[in-house]
Each structure stands twice: as structure tokens, then as C-alpha cells.
C-alpha atoms as a PDB file:
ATOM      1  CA  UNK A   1       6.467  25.626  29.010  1.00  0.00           C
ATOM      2  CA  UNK A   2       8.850  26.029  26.463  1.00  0.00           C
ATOM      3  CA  UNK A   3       8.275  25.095  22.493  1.00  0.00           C
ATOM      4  CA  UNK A   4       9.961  21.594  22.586  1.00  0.00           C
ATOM      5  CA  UNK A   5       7.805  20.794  25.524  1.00  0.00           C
ATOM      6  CA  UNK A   6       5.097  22.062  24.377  1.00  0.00           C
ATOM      7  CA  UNK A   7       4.938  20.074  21.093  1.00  0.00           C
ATOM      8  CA  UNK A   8       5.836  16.994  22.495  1.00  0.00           C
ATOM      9  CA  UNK A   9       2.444  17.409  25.155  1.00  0.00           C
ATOM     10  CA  UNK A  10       0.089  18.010  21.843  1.00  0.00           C
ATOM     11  CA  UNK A  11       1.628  15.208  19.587  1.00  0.00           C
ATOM     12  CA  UNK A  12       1.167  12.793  23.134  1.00  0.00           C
ATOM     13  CA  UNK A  13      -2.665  14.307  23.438  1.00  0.00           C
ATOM     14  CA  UNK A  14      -3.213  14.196  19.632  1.00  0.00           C
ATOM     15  CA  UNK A  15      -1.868  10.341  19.613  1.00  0.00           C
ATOM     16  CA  UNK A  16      -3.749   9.391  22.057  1.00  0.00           C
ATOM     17  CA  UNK A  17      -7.184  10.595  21.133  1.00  0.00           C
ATOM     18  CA  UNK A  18      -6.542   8.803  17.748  1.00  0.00           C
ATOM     19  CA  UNK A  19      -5.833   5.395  19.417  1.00  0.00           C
ATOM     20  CA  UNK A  20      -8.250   5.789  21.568  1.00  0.00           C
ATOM     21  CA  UNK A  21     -11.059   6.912  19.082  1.00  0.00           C
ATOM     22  CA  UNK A  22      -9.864   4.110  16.934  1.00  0.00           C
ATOM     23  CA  UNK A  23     -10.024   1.502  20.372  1.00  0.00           C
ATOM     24  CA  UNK A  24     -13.326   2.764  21.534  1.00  0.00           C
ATOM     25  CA  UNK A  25     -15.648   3.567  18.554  1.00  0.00           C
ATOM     26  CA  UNK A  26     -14.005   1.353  15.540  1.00  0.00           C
ATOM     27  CA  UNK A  27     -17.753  -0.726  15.792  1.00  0.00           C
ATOM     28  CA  UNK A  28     -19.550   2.801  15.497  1.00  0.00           C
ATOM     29  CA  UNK A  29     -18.372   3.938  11.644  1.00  0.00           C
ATOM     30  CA  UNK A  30     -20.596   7.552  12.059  1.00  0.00           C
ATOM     31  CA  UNK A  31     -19.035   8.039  15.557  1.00  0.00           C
ATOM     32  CA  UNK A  32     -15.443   7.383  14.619  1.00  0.00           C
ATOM     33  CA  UNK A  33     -15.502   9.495  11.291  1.00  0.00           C
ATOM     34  CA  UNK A  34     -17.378  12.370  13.544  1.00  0.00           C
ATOM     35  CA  UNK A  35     -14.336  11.942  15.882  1.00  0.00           C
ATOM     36  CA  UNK A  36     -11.895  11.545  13.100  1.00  0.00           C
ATOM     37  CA  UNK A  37     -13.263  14.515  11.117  1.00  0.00           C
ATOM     38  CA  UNK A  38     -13.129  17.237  14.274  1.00  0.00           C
ATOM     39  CA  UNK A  39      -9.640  15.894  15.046  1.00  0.00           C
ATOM     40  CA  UNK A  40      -8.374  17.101  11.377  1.00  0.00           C
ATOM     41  CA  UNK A  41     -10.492  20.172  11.372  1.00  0.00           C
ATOM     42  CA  UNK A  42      -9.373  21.671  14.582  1.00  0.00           C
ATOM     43  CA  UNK A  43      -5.689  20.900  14.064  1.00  0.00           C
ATOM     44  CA  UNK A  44      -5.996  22.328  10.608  1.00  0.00           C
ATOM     45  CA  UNK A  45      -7.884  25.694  12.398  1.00  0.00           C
ATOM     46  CA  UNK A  46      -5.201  25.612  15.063  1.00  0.00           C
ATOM     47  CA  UNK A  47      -1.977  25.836  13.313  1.00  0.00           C
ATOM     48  CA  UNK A  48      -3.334  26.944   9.563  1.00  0.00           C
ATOM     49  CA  UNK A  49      -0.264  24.648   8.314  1.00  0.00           C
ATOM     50  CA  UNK A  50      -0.251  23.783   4.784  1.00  0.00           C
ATOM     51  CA  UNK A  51       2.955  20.909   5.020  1.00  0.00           C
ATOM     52  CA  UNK A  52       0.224  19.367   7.587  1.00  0.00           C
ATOM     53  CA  UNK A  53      -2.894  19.869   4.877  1.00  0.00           C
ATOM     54  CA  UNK A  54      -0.432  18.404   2.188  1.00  0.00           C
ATOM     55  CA  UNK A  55       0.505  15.070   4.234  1.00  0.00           C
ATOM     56  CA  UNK A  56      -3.457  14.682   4.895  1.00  0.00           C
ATOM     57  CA  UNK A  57      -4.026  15.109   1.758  1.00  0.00           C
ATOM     58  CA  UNK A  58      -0.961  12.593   0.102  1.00  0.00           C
ATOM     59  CA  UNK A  59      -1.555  10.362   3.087  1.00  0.00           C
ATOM     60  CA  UNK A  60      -5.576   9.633   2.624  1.00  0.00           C
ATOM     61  CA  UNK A  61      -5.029   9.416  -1.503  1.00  0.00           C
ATOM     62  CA  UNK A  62      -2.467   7.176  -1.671  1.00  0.00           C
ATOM     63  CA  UNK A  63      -3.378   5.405   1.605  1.00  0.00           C
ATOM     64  CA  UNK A  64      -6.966   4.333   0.595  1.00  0.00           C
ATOM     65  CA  UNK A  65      -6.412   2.898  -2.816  1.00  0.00           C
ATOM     66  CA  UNK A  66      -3.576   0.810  -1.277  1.00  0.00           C
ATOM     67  CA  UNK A  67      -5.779  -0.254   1.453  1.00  0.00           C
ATOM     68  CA  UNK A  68      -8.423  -1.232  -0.690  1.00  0.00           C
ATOM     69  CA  UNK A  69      -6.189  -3.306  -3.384  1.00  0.00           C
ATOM     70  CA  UNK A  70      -4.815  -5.558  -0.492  1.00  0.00           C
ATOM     71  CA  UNK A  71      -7.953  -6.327   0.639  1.00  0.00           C
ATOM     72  CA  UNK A  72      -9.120  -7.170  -3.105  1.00  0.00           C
ATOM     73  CA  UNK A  73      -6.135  -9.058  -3.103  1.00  0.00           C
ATOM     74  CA  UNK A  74      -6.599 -10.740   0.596  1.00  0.00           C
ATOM     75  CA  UNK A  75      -3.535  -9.468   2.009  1.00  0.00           C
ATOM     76  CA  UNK A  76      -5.611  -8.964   4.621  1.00  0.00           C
ATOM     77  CA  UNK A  77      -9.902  -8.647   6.198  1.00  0.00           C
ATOM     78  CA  UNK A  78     -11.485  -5.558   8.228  1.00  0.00           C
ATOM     79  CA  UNK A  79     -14.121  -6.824  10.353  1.00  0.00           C
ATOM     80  CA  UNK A  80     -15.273  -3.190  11.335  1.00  0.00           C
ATOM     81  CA  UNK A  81     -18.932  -2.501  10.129  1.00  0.00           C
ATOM     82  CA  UNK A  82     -19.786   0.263   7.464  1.00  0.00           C
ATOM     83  CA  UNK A  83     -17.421  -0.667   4.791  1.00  0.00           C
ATOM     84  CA  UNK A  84     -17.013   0.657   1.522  1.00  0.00           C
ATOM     85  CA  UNK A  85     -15.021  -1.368  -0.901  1.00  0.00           C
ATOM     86  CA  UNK A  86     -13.360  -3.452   1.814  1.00  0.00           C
ATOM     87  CA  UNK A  87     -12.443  -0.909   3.866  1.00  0.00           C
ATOM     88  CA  UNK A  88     -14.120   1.104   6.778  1.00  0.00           C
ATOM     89  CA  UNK A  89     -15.420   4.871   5.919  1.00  0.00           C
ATOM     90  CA  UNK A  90     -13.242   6.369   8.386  1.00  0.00           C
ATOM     91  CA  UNK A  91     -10.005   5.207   7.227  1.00  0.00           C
ATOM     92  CA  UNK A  92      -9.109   7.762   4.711  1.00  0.00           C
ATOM     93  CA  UNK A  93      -9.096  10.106   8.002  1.00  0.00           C
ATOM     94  CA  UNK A  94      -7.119   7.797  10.083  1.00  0.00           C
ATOM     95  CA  UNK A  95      -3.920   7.484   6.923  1.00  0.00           C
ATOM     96  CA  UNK A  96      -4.356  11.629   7.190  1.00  0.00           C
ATOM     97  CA  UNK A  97      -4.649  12.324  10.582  1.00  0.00           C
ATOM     98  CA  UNK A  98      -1.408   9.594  11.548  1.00  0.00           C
ATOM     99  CA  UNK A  99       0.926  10.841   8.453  1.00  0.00           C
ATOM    100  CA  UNK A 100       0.354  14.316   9.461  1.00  0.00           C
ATOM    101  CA  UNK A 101       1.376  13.314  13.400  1.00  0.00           C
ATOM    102  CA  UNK A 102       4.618  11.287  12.116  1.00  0.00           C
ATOM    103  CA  UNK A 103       5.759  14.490  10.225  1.00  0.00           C
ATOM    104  CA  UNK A 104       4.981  16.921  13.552  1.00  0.00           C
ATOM    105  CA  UNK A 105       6.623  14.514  15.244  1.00  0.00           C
ATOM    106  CA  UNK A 106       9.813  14.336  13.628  1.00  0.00           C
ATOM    107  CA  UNK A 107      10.049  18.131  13.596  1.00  0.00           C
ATOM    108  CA  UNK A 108      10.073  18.077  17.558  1.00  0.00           C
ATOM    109  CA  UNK A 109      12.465  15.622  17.413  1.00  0.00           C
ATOM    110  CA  UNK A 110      14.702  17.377  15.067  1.00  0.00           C
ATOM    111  CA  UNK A 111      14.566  20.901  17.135  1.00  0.00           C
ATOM    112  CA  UNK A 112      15.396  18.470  20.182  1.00  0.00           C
ATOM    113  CA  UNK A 113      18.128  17.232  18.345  1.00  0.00           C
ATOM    114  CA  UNK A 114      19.441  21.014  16.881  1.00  0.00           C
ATOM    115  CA  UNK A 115      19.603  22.040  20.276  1.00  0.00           C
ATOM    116  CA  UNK A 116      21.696  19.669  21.861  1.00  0.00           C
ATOM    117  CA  UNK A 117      24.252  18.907  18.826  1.00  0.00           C
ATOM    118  CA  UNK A 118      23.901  21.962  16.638  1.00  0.00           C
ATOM    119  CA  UNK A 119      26.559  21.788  14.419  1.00  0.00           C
ATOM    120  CA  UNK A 120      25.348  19.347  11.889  1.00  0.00           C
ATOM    121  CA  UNK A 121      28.661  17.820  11.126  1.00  0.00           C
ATOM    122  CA  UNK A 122      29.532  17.152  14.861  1.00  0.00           C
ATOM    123  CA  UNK A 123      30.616  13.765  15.744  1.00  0.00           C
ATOM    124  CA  UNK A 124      27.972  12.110  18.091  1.00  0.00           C
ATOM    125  CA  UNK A 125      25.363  13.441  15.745  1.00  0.00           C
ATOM    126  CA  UNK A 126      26.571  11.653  12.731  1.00  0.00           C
ATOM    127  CA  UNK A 127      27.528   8.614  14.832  1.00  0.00           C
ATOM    128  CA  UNK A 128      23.571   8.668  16.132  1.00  0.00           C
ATOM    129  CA  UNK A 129      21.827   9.079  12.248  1.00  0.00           C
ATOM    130  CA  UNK A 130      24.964   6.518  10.604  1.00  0.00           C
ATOM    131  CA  UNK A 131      23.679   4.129  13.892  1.00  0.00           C
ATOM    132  CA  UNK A 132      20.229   4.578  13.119  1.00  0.00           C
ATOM    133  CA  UNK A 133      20.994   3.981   9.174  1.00  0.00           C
ATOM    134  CA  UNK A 134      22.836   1.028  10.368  1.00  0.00           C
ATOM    135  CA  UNK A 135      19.904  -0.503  11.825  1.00  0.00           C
ATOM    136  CA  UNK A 136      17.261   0.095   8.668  1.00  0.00           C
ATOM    137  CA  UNK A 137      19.253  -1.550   6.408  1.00  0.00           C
ATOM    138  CA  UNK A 138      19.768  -4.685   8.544  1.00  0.00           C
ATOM    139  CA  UNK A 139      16.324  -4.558   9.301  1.00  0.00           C
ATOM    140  CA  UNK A 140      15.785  -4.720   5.347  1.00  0.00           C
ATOM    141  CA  UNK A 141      18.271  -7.193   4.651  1.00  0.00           C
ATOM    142  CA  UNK A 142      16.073  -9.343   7.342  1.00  0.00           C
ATOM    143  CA  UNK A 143      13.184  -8.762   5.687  1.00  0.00           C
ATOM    144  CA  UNK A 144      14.211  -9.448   1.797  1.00  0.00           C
ATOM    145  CA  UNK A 145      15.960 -12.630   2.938  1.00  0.00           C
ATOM    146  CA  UNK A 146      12.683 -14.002   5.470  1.00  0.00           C
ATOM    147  CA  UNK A 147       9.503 -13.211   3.049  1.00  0.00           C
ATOM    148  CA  UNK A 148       8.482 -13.835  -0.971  1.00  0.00           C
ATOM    149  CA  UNK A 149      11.511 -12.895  -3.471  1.00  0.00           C
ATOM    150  CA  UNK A 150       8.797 -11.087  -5.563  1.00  0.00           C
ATOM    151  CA  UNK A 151       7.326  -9.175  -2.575  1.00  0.00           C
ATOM    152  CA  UNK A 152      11.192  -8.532  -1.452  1.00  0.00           C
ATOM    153  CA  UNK A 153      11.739  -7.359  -5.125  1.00  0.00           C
ATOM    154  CA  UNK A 154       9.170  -4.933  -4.723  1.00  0.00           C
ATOM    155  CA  UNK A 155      10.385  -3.429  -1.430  1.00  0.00           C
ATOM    156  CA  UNK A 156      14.290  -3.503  -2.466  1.00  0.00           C
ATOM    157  CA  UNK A 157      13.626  -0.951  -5.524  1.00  0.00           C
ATOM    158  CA  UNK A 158      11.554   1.414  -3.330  1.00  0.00           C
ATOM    159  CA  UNK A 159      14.072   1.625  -0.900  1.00  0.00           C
ATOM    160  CA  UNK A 160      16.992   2.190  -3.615  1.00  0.00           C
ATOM    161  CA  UNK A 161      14.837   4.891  -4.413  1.00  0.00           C
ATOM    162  CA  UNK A 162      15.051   6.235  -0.883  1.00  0.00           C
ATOM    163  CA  UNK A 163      18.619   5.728  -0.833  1.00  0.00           C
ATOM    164  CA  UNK A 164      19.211   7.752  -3.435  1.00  0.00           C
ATOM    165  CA  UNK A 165      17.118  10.633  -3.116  1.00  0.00           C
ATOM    166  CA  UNK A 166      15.507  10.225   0.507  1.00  0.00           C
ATOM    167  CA  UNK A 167      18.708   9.968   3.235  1.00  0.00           C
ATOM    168  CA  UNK A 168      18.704  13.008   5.035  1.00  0.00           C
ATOM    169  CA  UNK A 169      18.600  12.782   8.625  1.00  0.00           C
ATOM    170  CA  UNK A 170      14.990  13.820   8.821  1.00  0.00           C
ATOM    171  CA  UNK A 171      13.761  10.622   6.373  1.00  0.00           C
ATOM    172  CA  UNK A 172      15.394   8.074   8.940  1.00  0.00           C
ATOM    173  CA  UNK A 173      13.587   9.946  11.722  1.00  0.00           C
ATOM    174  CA  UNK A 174      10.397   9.272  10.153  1.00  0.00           C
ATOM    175  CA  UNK A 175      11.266   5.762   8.574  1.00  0.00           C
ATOM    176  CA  UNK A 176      11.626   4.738  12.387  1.00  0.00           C
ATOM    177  CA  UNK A 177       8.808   6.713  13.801  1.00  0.00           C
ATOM    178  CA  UNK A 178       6.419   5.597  11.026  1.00  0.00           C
ATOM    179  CA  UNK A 179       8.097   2.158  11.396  1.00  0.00           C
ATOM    180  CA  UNK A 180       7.121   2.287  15.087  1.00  0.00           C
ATOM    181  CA  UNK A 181       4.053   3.843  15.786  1.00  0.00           C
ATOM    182  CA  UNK A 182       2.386   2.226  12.796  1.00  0.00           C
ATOM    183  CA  UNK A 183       3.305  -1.003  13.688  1.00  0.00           C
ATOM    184  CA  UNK A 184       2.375  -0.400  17.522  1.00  0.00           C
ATOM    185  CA  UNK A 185      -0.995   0.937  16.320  1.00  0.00           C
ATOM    186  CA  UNK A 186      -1.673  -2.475  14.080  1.00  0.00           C
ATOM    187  CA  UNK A 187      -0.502  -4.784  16.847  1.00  0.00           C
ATOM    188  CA  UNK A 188      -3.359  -2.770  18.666  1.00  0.00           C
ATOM    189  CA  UNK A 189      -6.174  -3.117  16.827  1.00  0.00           C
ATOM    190  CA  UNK A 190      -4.942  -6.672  16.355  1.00  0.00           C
ATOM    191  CA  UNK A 191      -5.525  -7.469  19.676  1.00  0.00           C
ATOM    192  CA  UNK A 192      -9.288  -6.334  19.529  1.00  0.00           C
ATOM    193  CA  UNK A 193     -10.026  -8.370  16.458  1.00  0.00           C
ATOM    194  CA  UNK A 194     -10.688  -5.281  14.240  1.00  0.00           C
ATOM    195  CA  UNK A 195      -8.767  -7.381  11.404  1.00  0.00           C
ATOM    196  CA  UNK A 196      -6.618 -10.168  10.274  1.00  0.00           C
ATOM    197  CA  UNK A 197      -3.789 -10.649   8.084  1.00  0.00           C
ATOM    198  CA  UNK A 198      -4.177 -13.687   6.259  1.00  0.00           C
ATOM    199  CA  UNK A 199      -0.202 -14.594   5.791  1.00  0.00           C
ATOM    200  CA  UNK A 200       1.510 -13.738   8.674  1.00  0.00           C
ATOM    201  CA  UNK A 201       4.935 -14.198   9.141  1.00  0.00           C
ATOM    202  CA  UNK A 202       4.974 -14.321  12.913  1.00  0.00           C
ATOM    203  CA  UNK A 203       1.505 -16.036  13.220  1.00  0.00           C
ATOM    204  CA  UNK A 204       1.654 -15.777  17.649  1.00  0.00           C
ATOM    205  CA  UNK A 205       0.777 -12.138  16.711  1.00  0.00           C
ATOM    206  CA  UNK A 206      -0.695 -12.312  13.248  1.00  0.00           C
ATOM    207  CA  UNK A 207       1.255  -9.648  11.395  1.00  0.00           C
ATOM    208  CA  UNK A 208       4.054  -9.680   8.755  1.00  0.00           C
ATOM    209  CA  UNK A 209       7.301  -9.519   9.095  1.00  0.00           C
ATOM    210  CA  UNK A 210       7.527  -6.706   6.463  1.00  0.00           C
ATOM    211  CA  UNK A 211       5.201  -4.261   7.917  1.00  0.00           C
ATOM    212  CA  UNK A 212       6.991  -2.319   9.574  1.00  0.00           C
ATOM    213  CA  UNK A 213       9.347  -1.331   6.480  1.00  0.00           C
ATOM    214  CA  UNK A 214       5.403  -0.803   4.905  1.00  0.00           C
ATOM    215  CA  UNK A 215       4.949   2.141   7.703  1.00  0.00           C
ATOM    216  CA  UNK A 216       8.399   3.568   7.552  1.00  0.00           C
ATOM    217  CA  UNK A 217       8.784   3.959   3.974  1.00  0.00           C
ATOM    218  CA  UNK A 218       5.023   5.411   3.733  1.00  0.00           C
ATOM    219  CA  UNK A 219       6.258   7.906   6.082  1.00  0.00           C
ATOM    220  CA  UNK A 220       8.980   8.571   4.468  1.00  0.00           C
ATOM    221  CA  UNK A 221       7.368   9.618   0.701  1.00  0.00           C
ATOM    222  CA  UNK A 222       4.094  11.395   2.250  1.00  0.00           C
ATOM    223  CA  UNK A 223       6.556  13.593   4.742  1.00  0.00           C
ATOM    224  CA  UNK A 224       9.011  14.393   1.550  1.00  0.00           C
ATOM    225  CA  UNK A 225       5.390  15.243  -0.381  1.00  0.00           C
ATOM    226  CA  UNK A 226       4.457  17.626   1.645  1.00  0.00           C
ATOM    227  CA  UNK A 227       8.288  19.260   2.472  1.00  0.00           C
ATOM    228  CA  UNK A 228       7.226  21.159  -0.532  1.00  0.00           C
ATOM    229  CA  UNK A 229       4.611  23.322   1.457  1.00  0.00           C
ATOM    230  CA  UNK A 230       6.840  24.141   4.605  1.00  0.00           C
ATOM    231  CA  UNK A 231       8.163  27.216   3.750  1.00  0.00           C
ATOM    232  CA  UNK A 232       5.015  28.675   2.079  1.00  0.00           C
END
């Protein structure tokens, strides 16, 4: 088994025993922070990588406050027993143990990528990411024309900010893997009634239209946070 393959078998494993800790024990708060809490500590004792330890870290600080003011705000309601301020116990683990699989993620994805168009200026490869680019910023346009001018207003200055200093090819990787997954994971635990969103833009499935730009740009700040610690 080669390194590519390799990686791509532990991110699938390490996905699905968050998703299903998440599906399985999210009415059991000691059991899923147990679960949560082993996850993190034997990936950390595995691969001793401090760009992983930095996007737990940046993922769980940032993530909890900002869970905890929408739900102040009633953007939307957990239903999940042992709470703390509106928000289960576990989920600081969950922001740090999903941030830090988006970034692994998009590192397998970018060796896959280096090894079948290596030269980074060759054509198909800057057809793919200009594609790809393509596709955010309609997706953004969609979104600041469909939901609240002062919510859009919000979202159109963090992603000038990402324009500006956050378009390399790895950002739109994880923009649309954070994008994804997060949004896949939501429309999840969704379905099992573990919480609501209270304004929903497509109300058949409860969530907003905007969350998925919510995800990606996360993604994209907490994987340029902890860049920093790669190469030490």
C-alpha cells in the first residue's frame, strides 16, 4: 500500500468513526466526549503533528464561541442533553477533530494531484483550480443575492479577504471539502433531530442556504492557521 493509498484508508476510517460516534452516542454526552477525546489523543500520539495540534486547537477556540453566540442569538437549537451554554460538551472536540481531517485531507488530495500534473503551471491543472474557482464564486454570488443583505454583507468582506490573501490552490481544496463534508455532516444530524435551524432557507431540509460557504471559509482560515506549524 503505497502513501496516497494509505492516507486516503485512515482519513475514510477516521471520518467515519466521527460520524458514527456523533450518529450513535450524540444522546450519551460522557460517551461521545470519551469517544471524541481518544479519537484526538491517538491521532495526536500517532503522527506527533503539530499543523494537526494547531487546527485542533484554532478549530475548537474559534468554533465554540461561534457556536454558542448563534444559539444566544437563535440562529439555531441543540436538542442533545448535557449542554453547557447552549451547546453540547463534546462539541469543542468535534470543530477539532473535523478541521484537523479537512486539512489531512486536502494534503492527500494535493500529493494525488502533484503526481499526476506536476508541473504547477501545466494546462489541465490550472484549467481544474480556475474551474473549481469558477464555481465558488457563483456559488457566492447565489448566496449574497438569495439571503439578508446584512448577513450577505458580512460574508462578502470575509471572502474579499480570502481573495486577496487566501487563493492558492490548496484554500479552494479545502473551501470545497469543508464546504462538503460539513454540510453532509449537518444534513446528517438533521435527519436524527439532534437540532434545528430556526430560518431555513430551504425549509424541505431545514438548513440555510449559506452554510455551506459557513464550512468552506472556516476551513479555509483554521487550515491557513495552522500552515504556520507544517514545516516545524
Amino acid at each position: 500500500m503505497n502513501t496516497i493509498t494509505r492516507s486516503i484508508a485512515i482519513e475514510i476510517l477516521a471520518g467515519t468513526y466521527l460520524v458514527l460516534t456523533v450518529v450513535l452516542f450524540w444522546r450519551q454526552p460522557f460517551l461521545a466526549t470519551l469517544l471524541l477525546s481518544t479519537g484526538i489523543g491517538l491521532w495526536l500520539w500517532r503522527y506527533r503533528n503539530r499543523a494537526d495540534a494547531a487546527a485542533m486547537m484554532w478549530a475548537a477556540f474559534l468554533g465554540t464561541p461561534s457556536e454558542m453566540v448563534c444559539v444566544y442569538k437563535g440562529v439555531w437549537t441543540y436538542q442533545a442533553p448535557g449542554m453547557i451554554l447552549g451547546i453540547p460538551v463534546w462539541i469543542p472536540l468535534i470543530w477539532a477533530s473535523l478541521f484537523c481531517l479537512f486539512r489531512r485531507i486536502v494534503v492527500t488530495l494535493l500529493d494525488l494531484i502533484n503526481r499526476h500534473w506536476p508541473d504547477p503551471n501545466a494546462f489541465a491543472r490550472k484549467i481544474l483550480f480556475r474551474t473549481l474557482a469558477v464555481v465558488i464564486i457563483a456559488y457566492f454570488i447565489w448566496v449574497a443575492v438569495s439571503i439578508a443583505p446584512s448577513i450577505a454583507a458580512v460574508y462578502a468582506l470575509i471572502v474579499l479577504i480570502a481573495a486577496f490573501f487566501w487563493r492558492q490552490e490548496r484554500d479552494i481544496l479545502i473551501f470545497l471539502v469543508g464546504g462538503f463534508l460539513g454540510t453532509l455532516g449537518e444534513f446528517i444530524c438533521m435527519q436524527l433531530g439532534f437540532w434545528q435551524y430556526h430560518y431555513p432557507y430551504y425549509k424541505s431540509v431545514g438548513l440555510p442556504l449559506s452554510l455551506t460557504m459557513a464550512w468552506g471559509l472556516s476551513a479555509v482560515m483554521i487550515g491557513r492557521l495552522a500552515m504556520r506549524w507544517e514545516n516545524q
